[in-house]
C-alpha atoms as a PDB file:
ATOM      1  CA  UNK A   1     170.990 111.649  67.445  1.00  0.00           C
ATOM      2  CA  UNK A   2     170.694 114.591  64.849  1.00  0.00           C
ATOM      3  CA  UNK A   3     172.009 118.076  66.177  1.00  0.00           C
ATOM      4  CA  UNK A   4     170.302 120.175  64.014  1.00  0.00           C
ATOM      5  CA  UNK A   5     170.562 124.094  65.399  1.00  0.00           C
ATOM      6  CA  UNK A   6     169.820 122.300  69.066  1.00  0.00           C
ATOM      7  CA  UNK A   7     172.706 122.878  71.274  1.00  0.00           C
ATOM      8  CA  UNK A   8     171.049 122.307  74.469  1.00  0.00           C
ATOM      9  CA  UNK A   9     171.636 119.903  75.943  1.00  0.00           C
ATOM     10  CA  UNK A  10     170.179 118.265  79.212  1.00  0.00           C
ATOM     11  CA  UNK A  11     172.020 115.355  81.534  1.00  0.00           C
ATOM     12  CA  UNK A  12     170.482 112.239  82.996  1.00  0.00           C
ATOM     13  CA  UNK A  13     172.787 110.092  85.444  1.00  0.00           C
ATOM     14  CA  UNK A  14     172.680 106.615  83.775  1.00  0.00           C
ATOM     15  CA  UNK A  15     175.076 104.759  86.989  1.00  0.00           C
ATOM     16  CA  UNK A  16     177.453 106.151  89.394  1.00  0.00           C
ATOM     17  CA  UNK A  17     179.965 103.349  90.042  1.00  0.00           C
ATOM     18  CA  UNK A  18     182.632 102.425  92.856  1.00  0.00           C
ATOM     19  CA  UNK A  19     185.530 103.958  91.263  1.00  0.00           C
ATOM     20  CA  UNK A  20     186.653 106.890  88.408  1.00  0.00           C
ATOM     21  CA  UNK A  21     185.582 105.615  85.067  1.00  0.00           C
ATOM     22  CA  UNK A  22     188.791 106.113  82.622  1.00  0.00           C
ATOM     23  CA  UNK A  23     187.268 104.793  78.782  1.00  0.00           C
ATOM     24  CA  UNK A  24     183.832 104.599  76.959  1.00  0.00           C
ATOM     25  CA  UNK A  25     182.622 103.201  73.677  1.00  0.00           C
ATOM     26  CA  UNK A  26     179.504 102.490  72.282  1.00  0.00           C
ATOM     27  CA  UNK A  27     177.594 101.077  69.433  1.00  0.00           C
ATOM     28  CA  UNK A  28     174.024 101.329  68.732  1.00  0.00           C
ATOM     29  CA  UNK A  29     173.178  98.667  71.277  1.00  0.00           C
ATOM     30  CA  UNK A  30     174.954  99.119  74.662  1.00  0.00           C
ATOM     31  CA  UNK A  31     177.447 101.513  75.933  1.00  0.00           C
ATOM     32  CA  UNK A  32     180.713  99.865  77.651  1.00  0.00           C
ATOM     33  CA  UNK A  33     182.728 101.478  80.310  1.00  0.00           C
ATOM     34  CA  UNK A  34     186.417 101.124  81.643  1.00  0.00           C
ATOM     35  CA  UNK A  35     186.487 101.527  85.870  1.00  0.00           C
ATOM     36  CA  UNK A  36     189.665 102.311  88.018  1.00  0.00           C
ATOM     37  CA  UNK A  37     188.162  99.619  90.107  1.00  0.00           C
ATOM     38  CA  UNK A  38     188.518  97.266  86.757  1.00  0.00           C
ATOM     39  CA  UNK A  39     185.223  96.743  86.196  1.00  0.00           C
ATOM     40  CA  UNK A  40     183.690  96.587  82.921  1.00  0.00           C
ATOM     41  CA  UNK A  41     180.139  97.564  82.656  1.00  0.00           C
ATOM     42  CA  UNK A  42     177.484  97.397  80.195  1.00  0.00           C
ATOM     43  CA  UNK A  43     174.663 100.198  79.340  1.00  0.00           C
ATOM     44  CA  UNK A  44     171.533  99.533  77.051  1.00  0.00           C
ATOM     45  CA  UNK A  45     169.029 101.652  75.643  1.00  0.00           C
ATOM     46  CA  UNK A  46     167.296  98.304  75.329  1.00  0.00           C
ATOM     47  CA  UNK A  47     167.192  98.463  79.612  1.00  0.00           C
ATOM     48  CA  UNK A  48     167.938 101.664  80.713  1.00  0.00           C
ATOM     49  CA  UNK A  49     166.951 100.990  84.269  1.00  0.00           C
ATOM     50  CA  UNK A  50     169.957  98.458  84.640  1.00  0.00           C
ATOM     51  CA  UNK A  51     173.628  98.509  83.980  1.00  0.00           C
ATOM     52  CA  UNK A  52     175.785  94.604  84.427  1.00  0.00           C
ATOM     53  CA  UNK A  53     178.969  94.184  85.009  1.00  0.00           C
ATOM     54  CA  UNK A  54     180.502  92.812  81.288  1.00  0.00           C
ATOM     55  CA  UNK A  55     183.975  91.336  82.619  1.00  0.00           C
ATOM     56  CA  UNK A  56     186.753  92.313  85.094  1.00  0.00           C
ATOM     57  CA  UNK A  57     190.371  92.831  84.578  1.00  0.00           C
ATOM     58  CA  UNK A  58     193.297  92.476  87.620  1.00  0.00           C
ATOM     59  CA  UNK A  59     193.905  96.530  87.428  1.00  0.00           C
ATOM     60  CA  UNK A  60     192.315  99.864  86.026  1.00  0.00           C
ATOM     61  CA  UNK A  61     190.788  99.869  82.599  1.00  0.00           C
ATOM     62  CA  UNK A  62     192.254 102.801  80.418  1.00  0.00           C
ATOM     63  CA  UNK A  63     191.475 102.267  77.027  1.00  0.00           C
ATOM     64  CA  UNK A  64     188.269 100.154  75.693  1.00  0.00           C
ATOM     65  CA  UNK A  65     187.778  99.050  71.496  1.00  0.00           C
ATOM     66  CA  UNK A  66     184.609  96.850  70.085  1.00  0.00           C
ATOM     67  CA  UNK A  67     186.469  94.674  68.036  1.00  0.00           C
ATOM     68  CA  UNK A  68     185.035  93.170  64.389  1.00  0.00           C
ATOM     69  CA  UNK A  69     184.556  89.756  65.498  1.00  0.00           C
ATOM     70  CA  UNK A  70     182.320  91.164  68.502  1.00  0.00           C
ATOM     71  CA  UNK A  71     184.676  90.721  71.231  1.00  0.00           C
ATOM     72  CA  UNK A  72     186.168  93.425  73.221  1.00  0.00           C
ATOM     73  CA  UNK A  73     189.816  94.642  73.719  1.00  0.00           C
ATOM     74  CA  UNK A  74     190.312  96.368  76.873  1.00  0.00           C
ATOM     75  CA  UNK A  75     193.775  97.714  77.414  1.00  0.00           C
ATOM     76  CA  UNK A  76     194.722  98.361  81.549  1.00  0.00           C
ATOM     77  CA  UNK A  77     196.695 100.061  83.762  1.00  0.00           C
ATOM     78  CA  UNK A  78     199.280  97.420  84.366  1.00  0.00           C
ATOM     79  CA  UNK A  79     200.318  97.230  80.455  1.00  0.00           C
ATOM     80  CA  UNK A  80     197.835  94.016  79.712  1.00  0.00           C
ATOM     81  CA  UNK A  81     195.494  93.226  76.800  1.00  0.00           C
ATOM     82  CA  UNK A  82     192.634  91.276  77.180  1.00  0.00           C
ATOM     83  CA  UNK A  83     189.948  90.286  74.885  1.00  0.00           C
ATOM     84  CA  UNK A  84     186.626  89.398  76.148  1.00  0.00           C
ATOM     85  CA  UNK A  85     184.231  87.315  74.678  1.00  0.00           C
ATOM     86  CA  UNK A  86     180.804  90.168  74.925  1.00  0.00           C
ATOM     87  CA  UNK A  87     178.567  87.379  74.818  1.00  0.00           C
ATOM     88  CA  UNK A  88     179.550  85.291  77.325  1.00  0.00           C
ATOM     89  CA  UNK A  89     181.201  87.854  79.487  1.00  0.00           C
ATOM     90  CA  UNK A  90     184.523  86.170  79.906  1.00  0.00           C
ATOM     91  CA  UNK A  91     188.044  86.999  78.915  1.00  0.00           C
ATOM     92  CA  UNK A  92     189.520  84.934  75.969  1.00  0.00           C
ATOM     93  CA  UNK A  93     193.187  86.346  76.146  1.00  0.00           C
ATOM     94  CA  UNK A  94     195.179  87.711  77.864  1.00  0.00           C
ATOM     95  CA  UNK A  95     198.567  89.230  76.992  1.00  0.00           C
ATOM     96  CA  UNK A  96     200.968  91.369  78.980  1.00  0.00           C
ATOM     97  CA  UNK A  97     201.639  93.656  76.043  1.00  0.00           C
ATOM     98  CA  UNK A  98     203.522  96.558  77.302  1.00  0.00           C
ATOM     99  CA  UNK A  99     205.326  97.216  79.997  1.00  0.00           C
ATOM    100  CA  UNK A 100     202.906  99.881  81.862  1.00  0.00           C
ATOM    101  CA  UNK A 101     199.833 101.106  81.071  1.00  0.00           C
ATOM    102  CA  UNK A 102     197.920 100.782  77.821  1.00  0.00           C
ATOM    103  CA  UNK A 103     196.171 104.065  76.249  1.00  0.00           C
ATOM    104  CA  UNK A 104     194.481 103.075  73.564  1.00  0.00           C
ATOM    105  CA  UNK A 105     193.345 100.017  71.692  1.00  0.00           C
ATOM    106  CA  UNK A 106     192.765 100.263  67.994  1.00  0.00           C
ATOM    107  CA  UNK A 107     191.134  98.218  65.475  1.00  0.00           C
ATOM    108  CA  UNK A 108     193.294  97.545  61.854  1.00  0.00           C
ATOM    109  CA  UNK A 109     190.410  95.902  59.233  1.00  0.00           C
ATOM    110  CA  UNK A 110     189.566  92.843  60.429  1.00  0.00           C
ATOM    111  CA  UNK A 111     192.896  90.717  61.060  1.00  0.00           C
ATOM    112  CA  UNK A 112     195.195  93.365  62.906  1.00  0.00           C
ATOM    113  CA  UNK A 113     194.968  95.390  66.382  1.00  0.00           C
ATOM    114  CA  UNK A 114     197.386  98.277  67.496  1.00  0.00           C
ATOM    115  CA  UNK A 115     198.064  99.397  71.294  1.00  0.00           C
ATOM    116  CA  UNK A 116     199.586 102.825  72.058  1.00  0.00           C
ATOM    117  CA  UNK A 117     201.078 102.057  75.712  1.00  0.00           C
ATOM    118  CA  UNK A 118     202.660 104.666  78.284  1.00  0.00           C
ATOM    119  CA  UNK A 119     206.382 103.017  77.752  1.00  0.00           C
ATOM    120  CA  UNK A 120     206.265 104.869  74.222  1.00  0.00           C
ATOM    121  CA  UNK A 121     205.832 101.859  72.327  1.00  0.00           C
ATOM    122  CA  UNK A 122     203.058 101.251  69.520  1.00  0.00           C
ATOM    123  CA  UNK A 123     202.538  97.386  69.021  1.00  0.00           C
ATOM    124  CA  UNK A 124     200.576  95.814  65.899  1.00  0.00           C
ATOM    125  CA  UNK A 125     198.859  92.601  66.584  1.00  0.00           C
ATOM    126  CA  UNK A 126     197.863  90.006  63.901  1.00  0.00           C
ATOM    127  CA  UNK A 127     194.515  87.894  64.264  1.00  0.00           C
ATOM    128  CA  UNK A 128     195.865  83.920  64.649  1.00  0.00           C
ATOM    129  CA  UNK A 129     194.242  80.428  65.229  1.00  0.00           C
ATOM    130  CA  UNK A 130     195.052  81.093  69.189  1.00  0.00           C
ATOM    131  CA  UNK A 131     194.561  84.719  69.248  1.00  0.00           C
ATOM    132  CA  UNK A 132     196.004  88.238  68.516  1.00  0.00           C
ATOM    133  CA  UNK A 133     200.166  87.612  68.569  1.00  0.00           C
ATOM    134  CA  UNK A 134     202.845  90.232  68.073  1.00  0.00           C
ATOM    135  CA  UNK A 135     203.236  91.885  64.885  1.00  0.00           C
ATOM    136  CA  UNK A 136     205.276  94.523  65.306  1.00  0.00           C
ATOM    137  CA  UNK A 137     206.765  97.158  67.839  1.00  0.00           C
ATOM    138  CA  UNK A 138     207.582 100.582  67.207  1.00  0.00           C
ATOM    139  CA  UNK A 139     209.607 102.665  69.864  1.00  0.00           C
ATOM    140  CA  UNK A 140     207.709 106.185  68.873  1.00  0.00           C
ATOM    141  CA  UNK A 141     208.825 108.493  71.597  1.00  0.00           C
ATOM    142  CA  UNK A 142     210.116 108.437  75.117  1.00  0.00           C
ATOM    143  CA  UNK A 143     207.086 109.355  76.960  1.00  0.00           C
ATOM    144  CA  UNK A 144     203.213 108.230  76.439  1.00  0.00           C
ATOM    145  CA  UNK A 145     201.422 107.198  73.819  1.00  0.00           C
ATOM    146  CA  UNK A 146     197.967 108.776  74.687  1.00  0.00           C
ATOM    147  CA  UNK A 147     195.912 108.078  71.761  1.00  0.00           C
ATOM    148  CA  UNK A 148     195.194 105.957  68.286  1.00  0.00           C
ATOM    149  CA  UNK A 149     192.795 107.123  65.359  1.00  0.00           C
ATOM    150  CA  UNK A 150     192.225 105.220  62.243  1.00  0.00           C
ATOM    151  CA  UNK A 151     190.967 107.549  58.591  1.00  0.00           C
ATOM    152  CA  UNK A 152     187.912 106.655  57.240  1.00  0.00           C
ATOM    153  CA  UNK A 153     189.817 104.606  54.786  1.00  0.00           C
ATOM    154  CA  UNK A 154     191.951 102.948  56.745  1.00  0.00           C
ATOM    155  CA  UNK A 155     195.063 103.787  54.875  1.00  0.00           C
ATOM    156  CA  UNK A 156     196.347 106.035  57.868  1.00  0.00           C
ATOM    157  CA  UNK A 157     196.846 105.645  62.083  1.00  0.00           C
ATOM    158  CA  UNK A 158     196.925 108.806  63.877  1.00  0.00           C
ATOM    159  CA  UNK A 159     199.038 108.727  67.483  1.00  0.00           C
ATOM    160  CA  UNK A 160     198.945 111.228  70.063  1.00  0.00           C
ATOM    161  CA  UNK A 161     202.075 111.430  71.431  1.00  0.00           C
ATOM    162  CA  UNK A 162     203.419 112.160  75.034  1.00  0.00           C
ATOM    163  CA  UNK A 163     206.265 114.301  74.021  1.00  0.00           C
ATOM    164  CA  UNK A 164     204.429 116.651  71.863  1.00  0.00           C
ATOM    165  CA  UNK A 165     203.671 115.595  68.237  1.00  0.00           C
ATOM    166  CA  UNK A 166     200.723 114.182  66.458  1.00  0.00           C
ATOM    167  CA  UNK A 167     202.301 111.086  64.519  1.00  0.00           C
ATOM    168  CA  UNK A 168     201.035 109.927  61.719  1.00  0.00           C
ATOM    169  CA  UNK A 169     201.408 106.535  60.123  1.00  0.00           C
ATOM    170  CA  UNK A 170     200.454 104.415  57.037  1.00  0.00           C
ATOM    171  CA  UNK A 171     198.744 101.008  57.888  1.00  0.00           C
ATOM    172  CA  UNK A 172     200.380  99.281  55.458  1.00  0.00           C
ATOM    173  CA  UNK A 173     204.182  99.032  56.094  1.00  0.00           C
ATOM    174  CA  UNK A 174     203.784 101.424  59.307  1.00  0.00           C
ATOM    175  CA  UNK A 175     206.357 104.281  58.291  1.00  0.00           C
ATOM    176  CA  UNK A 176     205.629 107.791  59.288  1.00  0.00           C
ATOM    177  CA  UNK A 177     204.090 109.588  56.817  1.00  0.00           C
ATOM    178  CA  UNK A 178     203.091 113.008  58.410  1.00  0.00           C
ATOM    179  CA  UNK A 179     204.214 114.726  61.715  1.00  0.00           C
ATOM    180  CA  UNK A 180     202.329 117.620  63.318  1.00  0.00           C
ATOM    181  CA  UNK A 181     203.688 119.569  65.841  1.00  0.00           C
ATOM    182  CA  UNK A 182     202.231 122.483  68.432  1.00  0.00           C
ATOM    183  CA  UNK A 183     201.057 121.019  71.270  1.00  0.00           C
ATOM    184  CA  UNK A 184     202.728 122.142  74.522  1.00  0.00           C
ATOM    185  CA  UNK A 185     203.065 119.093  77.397  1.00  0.00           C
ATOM    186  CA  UNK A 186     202.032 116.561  74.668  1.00  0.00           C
ATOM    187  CA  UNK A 187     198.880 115.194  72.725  1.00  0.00           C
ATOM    188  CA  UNK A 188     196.359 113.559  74.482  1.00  0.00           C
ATOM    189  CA  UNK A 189     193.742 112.480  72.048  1.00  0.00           C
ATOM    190  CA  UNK A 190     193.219 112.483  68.606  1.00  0.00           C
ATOM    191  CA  UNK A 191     190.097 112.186  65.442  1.00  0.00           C
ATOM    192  CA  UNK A 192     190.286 112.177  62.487  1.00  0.00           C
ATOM    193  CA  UNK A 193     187.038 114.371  60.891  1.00  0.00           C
ATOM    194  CA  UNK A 194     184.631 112.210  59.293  1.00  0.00           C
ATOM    195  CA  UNK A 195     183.946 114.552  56.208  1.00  0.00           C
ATOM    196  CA  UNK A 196     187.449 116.593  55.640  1.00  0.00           C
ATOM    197  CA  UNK A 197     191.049 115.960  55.203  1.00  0.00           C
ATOM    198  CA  UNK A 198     191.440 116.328  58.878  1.00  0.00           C
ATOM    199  CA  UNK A 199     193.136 115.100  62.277  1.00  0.00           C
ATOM    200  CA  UNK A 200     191.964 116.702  65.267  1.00  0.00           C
ATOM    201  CA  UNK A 201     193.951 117.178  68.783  1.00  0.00           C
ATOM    202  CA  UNK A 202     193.589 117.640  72.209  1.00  0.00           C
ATOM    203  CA  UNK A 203     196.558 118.539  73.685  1.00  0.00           C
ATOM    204  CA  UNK A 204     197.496 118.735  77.777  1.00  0.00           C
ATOM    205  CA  UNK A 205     197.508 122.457  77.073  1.00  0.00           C
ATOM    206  CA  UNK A 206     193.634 122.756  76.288  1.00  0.00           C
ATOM    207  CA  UNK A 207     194.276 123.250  72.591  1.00  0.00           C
ATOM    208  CA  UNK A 208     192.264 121.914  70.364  1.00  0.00           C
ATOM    209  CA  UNK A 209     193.345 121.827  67.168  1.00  0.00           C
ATOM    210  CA  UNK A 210     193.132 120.667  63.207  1.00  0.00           C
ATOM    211  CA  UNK A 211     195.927 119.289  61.224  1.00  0.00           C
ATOM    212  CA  UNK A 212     195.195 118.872  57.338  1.00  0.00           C
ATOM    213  CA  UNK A 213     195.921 115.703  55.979  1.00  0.00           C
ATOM    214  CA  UNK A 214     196.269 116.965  52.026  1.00  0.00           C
ATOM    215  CA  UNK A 215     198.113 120.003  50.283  1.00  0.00           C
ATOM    216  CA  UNK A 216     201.473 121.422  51.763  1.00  0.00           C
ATOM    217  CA  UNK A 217     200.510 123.124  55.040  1.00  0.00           C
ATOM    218  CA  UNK A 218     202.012 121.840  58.791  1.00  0.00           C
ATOM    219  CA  UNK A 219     200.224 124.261  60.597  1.00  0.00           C
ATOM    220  CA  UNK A 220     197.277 124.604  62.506  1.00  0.00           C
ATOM    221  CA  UNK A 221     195.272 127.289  64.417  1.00  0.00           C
ATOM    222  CA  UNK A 222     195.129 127.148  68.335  1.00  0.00           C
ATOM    223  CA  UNK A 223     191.966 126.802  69.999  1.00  0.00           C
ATOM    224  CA  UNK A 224     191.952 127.361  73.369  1.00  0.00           C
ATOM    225  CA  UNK A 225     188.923 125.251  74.236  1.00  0.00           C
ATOM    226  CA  UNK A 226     189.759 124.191  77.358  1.00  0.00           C
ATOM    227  CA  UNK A 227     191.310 125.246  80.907  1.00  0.00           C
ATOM    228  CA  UNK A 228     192.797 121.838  81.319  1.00  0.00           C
ATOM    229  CA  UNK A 229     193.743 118.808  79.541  1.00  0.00           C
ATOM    230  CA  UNK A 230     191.889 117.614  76.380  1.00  0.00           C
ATOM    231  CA  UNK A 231     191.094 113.923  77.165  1.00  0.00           C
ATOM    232  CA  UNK A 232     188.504 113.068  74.349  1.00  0.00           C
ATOM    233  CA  UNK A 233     187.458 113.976  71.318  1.00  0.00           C
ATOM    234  CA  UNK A 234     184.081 112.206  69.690  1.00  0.00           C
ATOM    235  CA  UNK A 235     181.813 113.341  66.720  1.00  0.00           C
ATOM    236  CA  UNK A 236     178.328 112.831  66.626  1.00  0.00           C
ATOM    237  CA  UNK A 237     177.396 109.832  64.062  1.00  0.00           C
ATOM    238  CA  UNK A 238     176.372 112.593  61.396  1.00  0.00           C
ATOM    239  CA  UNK A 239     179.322 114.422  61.581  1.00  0.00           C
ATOM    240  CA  UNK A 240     177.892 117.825  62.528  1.00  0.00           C
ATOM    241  CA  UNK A 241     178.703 118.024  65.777  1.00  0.00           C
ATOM    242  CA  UNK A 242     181.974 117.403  67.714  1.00  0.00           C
ATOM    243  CA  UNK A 243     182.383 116.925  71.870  1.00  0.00           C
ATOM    244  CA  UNK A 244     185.705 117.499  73.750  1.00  0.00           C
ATOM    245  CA  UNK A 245     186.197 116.599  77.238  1.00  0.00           C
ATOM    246  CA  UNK A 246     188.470 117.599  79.539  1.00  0.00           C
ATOM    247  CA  UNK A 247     190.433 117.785  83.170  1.00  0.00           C
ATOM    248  CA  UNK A 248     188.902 121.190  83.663  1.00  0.00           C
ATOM    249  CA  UNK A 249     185.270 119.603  84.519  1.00  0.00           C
ATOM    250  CA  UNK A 250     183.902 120.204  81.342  1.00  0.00           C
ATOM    251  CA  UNK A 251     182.438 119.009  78.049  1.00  0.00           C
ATOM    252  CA  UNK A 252     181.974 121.166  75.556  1.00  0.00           C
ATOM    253  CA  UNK A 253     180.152 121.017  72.244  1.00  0.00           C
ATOM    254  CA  UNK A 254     181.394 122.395  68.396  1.00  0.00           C
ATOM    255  CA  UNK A 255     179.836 122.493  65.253  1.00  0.00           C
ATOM    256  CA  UNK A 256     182.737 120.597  63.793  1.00  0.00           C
ATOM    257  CA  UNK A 257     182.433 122.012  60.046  1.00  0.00           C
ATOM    258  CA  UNK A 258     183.508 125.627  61.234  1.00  0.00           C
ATOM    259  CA  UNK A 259     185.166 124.446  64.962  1.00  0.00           C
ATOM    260  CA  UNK A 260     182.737 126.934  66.588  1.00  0.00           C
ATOM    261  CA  UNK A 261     182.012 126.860  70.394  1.00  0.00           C
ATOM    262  CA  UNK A 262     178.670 126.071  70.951  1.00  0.00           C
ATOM    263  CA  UNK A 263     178.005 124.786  74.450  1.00  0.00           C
ATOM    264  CA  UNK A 264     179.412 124.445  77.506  1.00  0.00           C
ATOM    265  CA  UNK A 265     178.091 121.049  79.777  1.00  0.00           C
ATOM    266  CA  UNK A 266     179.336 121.710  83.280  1.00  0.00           C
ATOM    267  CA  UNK A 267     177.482 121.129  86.642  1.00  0.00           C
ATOM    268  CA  UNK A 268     175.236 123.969  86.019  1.00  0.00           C
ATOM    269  CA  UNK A 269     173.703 122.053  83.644  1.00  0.00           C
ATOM    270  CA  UNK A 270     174.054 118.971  85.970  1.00  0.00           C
ATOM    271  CA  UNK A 271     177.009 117.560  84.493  1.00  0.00           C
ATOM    272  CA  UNK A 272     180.349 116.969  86.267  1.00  0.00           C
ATOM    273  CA  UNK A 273     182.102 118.411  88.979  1.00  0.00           C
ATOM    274  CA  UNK A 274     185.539 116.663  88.842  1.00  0.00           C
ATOM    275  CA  UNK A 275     187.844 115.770  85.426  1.00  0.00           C
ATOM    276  CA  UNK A 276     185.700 114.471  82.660  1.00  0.00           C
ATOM    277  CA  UNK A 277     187.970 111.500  81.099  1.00  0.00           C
ATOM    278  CA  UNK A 278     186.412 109.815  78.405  1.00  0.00           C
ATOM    279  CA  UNK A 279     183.058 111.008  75.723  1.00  0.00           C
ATOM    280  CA  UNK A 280     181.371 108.962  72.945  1.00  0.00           C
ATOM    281  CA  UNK A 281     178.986 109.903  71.295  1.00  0.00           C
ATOM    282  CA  UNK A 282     176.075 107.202  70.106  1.00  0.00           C
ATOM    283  CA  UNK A 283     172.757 107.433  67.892  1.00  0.00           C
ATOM    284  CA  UNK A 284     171.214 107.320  71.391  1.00  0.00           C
ATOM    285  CA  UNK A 285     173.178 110.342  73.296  1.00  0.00           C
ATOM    286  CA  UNK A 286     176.122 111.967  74.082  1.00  0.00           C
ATOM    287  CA  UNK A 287     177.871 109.886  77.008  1.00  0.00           C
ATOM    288  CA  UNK A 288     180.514 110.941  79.423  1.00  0.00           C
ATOM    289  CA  UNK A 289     182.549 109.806  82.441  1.00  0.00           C
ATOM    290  CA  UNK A 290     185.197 111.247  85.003  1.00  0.00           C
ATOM    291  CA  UNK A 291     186.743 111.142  88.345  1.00  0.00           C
ATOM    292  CA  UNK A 292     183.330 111.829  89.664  1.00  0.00           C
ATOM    293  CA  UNK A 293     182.498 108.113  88.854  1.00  0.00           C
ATOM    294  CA  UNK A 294     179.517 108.927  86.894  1.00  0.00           C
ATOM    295  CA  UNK A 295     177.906 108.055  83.375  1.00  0.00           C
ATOM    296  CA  UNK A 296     175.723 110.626  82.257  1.00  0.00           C
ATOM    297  CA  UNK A 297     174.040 110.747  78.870  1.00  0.00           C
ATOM    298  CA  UNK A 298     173.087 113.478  77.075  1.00  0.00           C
ATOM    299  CA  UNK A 299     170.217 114.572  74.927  1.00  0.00           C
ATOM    300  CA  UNK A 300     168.778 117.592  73.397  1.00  0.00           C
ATOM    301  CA  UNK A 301     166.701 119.494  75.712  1.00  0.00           C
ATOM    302  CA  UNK A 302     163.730 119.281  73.202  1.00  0.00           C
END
């Protein structure tokens, strides 16, 4: 979906489910989304008048990736990792990877997988004749990993850290090769920009902000985009345009060049009315889900 100098944006209420949705992702042909309830559902342009349930973990799904080989990783409340086969709809594995809740899943090339899980831990997982096994584990803080970003090149893994920092990691032998710090309460999600030198955070203090990844500077400006928590952070899939969501009820839309404020989705504009958890953004909309248990999708008001 191109932005253009159209900001506005209308809403249209794709499914309202039985529980709070906590993760989204999408490709060009469906949209998948992680339930409190553990249900995993499926979206397509293809059908928009139906949405089926993909798969179903024991607990809450936090944390959804589409994997290379077309199966899905879905990370839950209760610390497990399961793959699911999206074709036939069924799980394939099933690990009990960390020992509470997983935040993020994260795709490594083809072979490799990383989890950022609530105990602190980041865990790398290698591609085997019976599945994903343990690569590694890296103790990274004492509170939550909230969030994994791989660079356009795949050299470098961004983590959002509980207790504060923005971590950041090469994918070869996994050392820490840059460290941000200025979030107050801890990072919550994390980008890196699809056209600049860039890692972008959301922090629990409703910062957002941009950390260069080249030349000698640490530092980065304060945003104050939000009232509440920054949960997620998506571009649009020509780079112009960036989405935040957040705890305060709100998306809101940048021009993610300059990090200008552009609009404000809230439920004047019929969009949510309780935290906003989890944005992606597709060639077929902008999509978000919250406590509010809805998927809306958003389009420009053309």
């Amino acid at each position: 979906m191109q932005i253009g100098n159209q900001w506005t944006m209308r809403s249209v209420e794709l499914h309202r489910t039985a529980a709070p949705i906590y993760a989204l992702c999408c490709d060009d042909a469906e949209v998948l989304v992680g339930c409190g309830d553990g249900h995993l559902l499926a979206w397509s342009p293809a059908d928009p008048g139906s949405i089926r349930l993909a798969a179903t973990a024991p607990s809450s799904i936090f944390s959804l990736a589409m994997l290379a080989d077309g199966r899905i990783g879905m990370g839950t409340s209760a610390g497990e990792l399961i793959l699911v086969d999206r074709a036939a709809g069924k799980a394939v594995q099933r690990v009990q990877a960390h020992t509470s809740a997983i935040h993020a899943v994260l795709q490594l090339g083809t072979e490799r997988l990383a989890t950022a899980g609530a105990d602190g831990i980041l865990r790398i997982w290698a591609k085997g004749p019976a599945g994903y096994a343990p690569l590694r584990s890296i103790t990274l803080c004492d509170s939550k990993l909230r969030g994994l970003a791989l660079s356009l090149n795949g050299e470098l893994m961004a983590v959002a850290c509980g207790d504060g920092p923005v971590r950041v990691l090469d994918t070869v032998l996994f050392n820490e090769a840059l460290t941000f710090t200025g979030h107050v309460g801890g990072t919550l999600s994390v980008a890196f920009h699809p056209s600049k030198p860039a890692i972008l955070s959301g922090g629990k203090d409703g910062l957002l902000r941009a950390w260069p990844i080249s030349g000698n500077s640490d530092t980065s400006p304060a945003i104050e985009a939000h009232r509440g928590a920054i949960y997620g952070i998506a571009f649009s899939p020509e780079g112009e345009g960036l989405a935040t969501a957040s705890r305060d009820k709100h998306v809101k839309l940048w021009d993610a060049n300059a990090l200008e404020h552009k609009a404000r989705l809230d439920h004047r504009s019929a969009g949510h009315r309780y935290s906003v958890n989890a944005v992606a953004w597709g060639v077929h909309g902008l999509y978000s889900a919250g406590d509010d248990r809805r998927l809306l999708r958003w389009t420009n008001a053309d």
